[in-house]
Protein backbone atom coordinates (compact mmCIF):
# COMPACT_ATOMS: atom_id res chain seq x y z
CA UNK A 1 124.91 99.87 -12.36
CA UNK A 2 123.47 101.88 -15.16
CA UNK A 3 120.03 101.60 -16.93
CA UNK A 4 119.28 102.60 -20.23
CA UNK A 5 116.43 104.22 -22.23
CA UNK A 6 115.34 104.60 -25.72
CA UNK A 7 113.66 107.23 -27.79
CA UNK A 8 112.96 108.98 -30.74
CA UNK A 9 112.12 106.66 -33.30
CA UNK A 10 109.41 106.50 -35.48
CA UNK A 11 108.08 106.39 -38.88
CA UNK A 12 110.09 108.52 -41.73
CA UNK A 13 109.73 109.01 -45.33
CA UNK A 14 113.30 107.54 -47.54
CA UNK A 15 115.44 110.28 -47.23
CA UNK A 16 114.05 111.93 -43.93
CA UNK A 17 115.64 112.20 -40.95
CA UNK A 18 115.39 110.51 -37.34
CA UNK A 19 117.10 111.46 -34.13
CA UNK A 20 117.33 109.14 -31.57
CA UNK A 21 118.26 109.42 -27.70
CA UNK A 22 119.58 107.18 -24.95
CA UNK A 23 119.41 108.61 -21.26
CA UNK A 24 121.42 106.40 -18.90
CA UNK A 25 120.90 106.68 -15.09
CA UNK A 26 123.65 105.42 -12.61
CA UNK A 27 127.14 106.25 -11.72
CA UNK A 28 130.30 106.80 -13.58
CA UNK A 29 128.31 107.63 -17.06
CA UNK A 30 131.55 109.27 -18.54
CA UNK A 31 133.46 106.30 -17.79
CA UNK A 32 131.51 103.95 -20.31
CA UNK A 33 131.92 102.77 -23.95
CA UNK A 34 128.46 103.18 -25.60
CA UNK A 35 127.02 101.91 -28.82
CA UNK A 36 124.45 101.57 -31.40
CA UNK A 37 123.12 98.29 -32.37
CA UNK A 38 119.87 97.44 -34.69
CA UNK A 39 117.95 94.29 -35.08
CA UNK A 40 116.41 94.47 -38.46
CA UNK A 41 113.12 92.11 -38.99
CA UNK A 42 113.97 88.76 -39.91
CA UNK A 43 117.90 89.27 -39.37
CA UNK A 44 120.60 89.04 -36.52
CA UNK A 45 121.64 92.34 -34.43
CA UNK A 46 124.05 94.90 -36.07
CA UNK A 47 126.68 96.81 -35.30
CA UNK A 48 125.63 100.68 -36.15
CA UNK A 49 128.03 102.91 -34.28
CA UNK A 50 130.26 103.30 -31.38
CA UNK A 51 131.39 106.02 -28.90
CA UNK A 52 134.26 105.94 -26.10
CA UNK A 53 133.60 107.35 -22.99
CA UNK A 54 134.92 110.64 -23.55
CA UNK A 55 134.09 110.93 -27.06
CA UNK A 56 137.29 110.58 -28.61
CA UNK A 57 137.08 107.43 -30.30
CA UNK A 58 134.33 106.55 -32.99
CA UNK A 59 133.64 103.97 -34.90
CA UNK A 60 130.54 103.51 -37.79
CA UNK A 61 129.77 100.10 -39.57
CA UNK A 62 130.39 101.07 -43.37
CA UNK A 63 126.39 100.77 -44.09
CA UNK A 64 125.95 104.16 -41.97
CA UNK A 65 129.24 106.15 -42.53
CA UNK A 66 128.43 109.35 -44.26
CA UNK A 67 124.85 109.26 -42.71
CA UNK A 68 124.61 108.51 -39.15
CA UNK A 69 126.38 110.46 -36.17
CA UNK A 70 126.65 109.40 -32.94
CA UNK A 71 127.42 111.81 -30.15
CA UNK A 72 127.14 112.19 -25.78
CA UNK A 73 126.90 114.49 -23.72
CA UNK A 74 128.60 113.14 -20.58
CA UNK A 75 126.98 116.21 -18.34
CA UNK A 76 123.60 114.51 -19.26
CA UNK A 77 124.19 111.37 -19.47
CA UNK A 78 122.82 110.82 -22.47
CA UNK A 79 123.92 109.75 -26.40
CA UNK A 80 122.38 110.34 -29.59
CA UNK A 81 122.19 108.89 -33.03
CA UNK A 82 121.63 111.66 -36.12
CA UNK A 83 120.05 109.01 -38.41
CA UNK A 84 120.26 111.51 -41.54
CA UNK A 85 119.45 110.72 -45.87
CA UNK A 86 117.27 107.65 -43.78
CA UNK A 87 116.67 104.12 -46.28
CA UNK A 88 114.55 101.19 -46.45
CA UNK A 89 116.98 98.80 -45.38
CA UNK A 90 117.39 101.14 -42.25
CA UNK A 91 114.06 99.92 -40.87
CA UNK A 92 115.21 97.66 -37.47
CA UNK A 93 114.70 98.21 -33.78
CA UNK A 94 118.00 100.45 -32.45
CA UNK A 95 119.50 99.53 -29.37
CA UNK A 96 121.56 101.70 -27.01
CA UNK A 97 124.22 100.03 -25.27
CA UNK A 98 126.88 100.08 -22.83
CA UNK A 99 130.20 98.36 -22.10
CA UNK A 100 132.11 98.10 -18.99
CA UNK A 101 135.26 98.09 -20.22
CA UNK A 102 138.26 96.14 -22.45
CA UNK A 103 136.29 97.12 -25.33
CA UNK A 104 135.52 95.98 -28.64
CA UNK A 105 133.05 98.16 -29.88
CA UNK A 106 131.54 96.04 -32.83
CA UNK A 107 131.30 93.22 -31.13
CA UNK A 108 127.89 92.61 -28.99
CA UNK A 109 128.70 90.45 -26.59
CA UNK A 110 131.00 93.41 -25.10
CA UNK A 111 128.06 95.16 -23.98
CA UNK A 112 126.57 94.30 -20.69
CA UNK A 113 123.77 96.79 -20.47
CA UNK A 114 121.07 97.02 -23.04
CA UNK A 115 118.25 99.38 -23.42
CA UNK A 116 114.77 98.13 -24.85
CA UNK A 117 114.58 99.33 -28.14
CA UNK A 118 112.67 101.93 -30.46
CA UNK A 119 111.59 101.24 -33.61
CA UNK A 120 112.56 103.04 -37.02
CA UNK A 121 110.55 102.19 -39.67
CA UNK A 122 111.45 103.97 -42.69
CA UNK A 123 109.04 103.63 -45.76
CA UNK A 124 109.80 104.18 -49.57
């Protein structure tokens, strides 16, 4: 099984930056699809970004192309989110996830293992 944990968020000017971490624990780390997801107040859980086990598929939901990059470092066994020029509608709690396999990575319900959040609150 694998666990994961959150951090790194905070509270950011618009336009500032955020970086935030996810530091899995269990076997077979390399061997998992991971992924972004945010839960914005008062709206359904997102789709932010997506990483394949060893890195060489990635995927972005339009909102965050051109800002955000997602990255792992499989020797770790952790992943990161670069939240860079951050906005308003940014503010949500970000979720770290994992997938075990035949993988659609926008799709939530293909993640089986869920971290427990950190909030980004990003004021204007």
């Amino acid at each position: 099984q694998v666990q994961l944990v959150e951090s790194g968020g905070g509270l950011v000017q618009a336009g500032g930056s955020l970086k935030l971490s996810c530091a899995a624990s269990g076997r077979s780390f390399s061997s998992y699809p991971m992924g972004w997801f945010r839960h914005p107040p008062g709206k359904e859980r997102e789709f932010v970004a997506a990483i394949s086990g060893n890195g060489g598929f990635i995927a972005y939901a339009d909102s965050v192309k051109d800002r955000f990059t997602i990255s792992r470092d499989n020797a770790k066994n952790t992943m990161a989110l670069q939240m860079n020029s951050l906005k308003p509608q940014d503010t949500a709690v970000y979720y770290c996830a994992a997938a075990p396999g035949g993988w659609s990575p926008r799709r939530p319900e293909w993640y089986n293992t869920w971290g427990q959040g950190t909030q980004v609150t990003v004021s204007s």
